[in-house]
C-alpha atoms as a PDB file:
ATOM      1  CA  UNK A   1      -4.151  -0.046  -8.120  1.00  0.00           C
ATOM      2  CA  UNK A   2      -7.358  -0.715  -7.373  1.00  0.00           C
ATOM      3  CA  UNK A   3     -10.271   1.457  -4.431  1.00  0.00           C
ATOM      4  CA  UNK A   4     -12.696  -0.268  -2.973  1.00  0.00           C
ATOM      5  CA  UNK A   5     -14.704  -0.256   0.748  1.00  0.00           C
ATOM      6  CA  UNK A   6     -14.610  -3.044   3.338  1.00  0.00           C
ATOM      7  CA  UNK A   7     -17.759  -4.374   4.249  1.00  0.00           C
ATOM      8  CA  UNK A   8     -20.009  -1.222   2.051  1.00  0.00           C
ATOM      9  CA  UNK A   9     -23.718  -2.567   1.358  1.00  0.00           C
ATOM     10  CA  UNK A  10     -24.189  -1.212  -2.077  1.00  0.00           C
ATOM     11  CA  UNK A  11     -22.195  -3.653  -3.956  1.00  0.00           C
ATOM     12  CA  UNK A  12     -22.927  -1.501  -7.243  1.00  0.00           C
ATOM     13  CA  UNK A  13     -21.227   1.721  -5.867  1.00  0.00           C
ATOM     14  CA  UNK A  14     -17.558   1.562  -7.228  1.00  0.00           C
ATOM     15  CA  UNK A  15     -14.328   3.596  -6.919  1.00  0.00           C
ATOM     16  CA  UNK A  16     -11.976   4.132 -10.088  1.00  0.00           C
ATOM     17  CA  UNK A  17      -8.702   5.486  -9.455  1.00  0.00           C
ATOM     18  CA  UNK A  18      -7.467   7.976 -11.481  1.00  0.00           C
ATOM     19  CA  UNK A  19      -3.711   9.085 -10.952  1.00  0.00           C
ATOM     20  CA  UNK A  20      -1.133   8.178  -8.142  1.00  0.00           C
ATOM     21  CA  UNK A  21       2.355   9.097  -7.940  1.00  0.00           C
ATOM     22  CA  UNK A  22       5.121   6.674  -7.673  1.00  0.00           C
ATOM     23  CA  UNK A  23       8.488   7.045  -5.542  1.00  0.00           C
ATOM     24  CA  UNK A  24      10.910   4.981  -5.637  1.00  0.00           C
ATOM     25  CA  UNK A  25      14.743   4.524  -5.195  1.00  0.00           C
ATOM     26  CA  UNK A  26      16.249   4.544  -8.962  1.00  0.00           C
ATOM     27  CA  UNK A  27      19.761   4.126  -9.647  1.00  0.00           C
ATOM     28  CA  UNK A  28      20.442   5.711  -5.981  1.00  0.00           C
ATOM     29  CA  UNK A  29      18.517   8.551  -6.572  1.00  0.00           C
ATOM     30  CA  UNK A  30      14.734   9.221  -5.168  1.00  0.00           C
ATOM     31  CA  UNK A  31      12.605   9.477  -8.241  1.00  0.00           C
ATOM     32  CA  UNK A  32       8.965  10.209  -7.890  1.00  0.00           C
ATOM     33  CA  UNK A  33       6.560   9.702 -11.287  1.00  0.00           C
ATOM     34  CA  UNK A  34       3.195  10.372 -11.665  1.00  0.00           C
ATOM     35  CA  UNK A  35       0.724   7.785 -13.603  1.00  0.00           C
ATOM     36  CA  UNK A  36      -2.926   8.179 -15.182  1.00  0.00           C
ATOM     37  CA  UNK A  37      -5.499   6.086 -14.511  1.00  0.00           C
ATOM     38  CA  UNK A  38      -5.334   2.799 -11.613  1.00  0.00           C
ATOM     39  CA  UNK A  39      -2.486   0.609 -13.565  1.00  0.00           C
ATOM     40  CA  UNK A  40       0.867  -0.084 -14.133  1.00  0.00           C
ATOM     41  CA  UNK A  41       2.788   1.293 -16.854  1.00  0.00           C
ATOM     42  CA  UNK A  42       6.113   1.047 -18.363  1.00  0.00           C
ATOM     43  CA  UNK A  43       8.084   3.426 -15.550  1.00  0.00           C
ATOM     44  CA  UNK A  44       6.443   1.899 -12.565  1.00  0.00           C
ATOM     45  CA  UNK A  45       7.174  -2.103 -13.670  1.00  0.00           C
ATOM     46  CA  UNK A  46      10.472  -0.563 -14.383  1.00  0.00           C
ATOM     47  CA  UNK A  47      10.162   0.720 -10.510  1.00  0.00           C
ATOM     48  CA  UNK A  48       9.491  -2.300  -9.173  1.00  0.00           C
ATOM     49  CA  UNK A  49      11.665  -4.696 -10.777  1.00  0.00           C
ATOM     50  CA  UNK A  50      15.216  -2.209 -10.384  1.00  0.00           C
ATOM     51  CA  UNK A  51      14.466  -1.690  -6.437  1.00  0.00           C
ATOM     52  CA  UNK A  52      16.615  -3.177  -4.653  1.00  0.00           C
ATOM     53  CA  UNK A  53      15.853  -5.299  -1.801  1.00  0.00           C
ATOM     54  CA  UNK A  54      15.335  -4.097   1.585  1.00  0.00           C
ATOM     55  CA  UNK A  55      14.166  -0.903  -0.458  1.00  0.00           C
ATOM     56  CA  UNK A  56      10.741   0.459  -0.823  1.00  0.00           C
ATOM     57  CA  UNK A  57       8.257   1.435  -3.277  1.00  0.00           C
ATOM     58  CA  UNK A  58       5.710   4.271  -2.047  1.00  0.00           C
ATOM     59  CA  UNK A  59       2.262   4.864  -3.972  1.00  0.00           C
ATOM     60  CA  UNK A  60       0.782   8.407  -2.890  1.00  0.00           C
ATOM     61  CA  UNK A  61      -1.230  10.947  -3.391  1.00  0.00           C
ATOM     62  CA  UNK A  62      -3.802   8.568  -4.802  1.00  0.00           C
ATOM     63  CA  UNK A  63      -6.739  10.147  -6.114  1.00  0.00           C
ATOM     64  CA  UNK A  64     -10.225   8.328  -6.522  1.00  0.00           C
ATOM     65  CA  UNK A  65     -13.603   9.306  -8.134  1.00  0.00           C
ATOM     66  CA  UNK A  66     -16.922   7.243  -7.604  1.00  0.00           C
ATOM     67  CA  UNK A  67     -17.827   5.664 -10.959  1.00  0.00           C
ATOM     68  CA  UNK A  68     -21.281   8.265 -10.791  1.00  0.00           C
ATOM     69  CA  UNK A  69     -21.737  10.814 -13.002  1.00  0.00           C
ATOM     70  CA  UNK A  70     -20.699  14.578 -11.683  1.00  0.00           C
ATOM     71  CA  UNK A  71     -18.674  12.647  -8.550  1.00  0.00           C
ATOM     72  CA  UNK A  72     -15.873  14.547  -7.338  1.00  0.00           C
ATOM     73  CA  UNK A  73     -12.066  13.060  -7.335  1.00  0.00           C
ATOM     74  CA  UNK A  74     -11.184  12.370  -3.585  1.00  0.00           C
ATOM     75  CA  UNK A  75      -7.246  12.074  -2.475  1.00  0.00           C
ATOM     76  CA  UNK A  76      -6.875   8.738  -0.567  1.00  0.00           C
ATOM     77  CA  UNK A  77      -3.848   7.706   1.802  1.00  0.00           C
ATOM     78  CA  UNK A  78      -0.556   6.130   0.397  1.00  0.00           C
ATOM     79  CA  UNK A  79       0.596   2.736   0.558  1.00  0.00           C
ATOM     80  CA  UNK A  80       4.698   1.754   0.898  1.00  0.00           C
ATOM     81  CA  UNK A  81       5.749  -1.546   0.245  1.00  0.00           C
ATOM     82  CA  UNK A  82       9.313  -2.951   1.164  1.00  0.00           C
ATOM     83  CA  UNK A  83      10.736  -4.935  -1.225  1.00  0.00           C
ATOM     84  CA  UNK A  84      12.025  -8.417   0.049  1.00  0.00           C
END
């Protein structure tokens, strides 16, 4: 998962995300996992490949911090994808 701004000026200013949670539909159940960092890891390829189709995958609470020194992490909106 990757942060960025649409049409920002200061092409040097950049996002890095630093956790999300994951929740998903596992084995019938609703399990929600929460990762480090902006990528995939074991649990959420694991996520993705087991849901079913015409099931979704949600990625929330994302949390962001501007790559500047002494930058504050800022929560960003979710995103839910349905899985074809």
């Amino acid at each position: 998962i990757s942060a960025g701004m649409k049409d920002f000026d200061f092409k040097g200013v950049k996002y890095a995300v630093t956790s999300y949670d994951v929740i998903a539909n596992y084995k019938g159940n609703q399990t929600t996992f929460s990762v480090k960092g902006g990528g995939f890891n074991s649990k959420v390829n694991k996520a993705i490949n087991t849901t079913a189709s015409g099931n979704s995958i949600t990625f929330a609470n994302i949390k962001v911090k501007l790559k500047i020194k002494g930058e504050k992490t800022r929560k960003m909106g979710g995103l839910t994808f349905k899985i074809k």
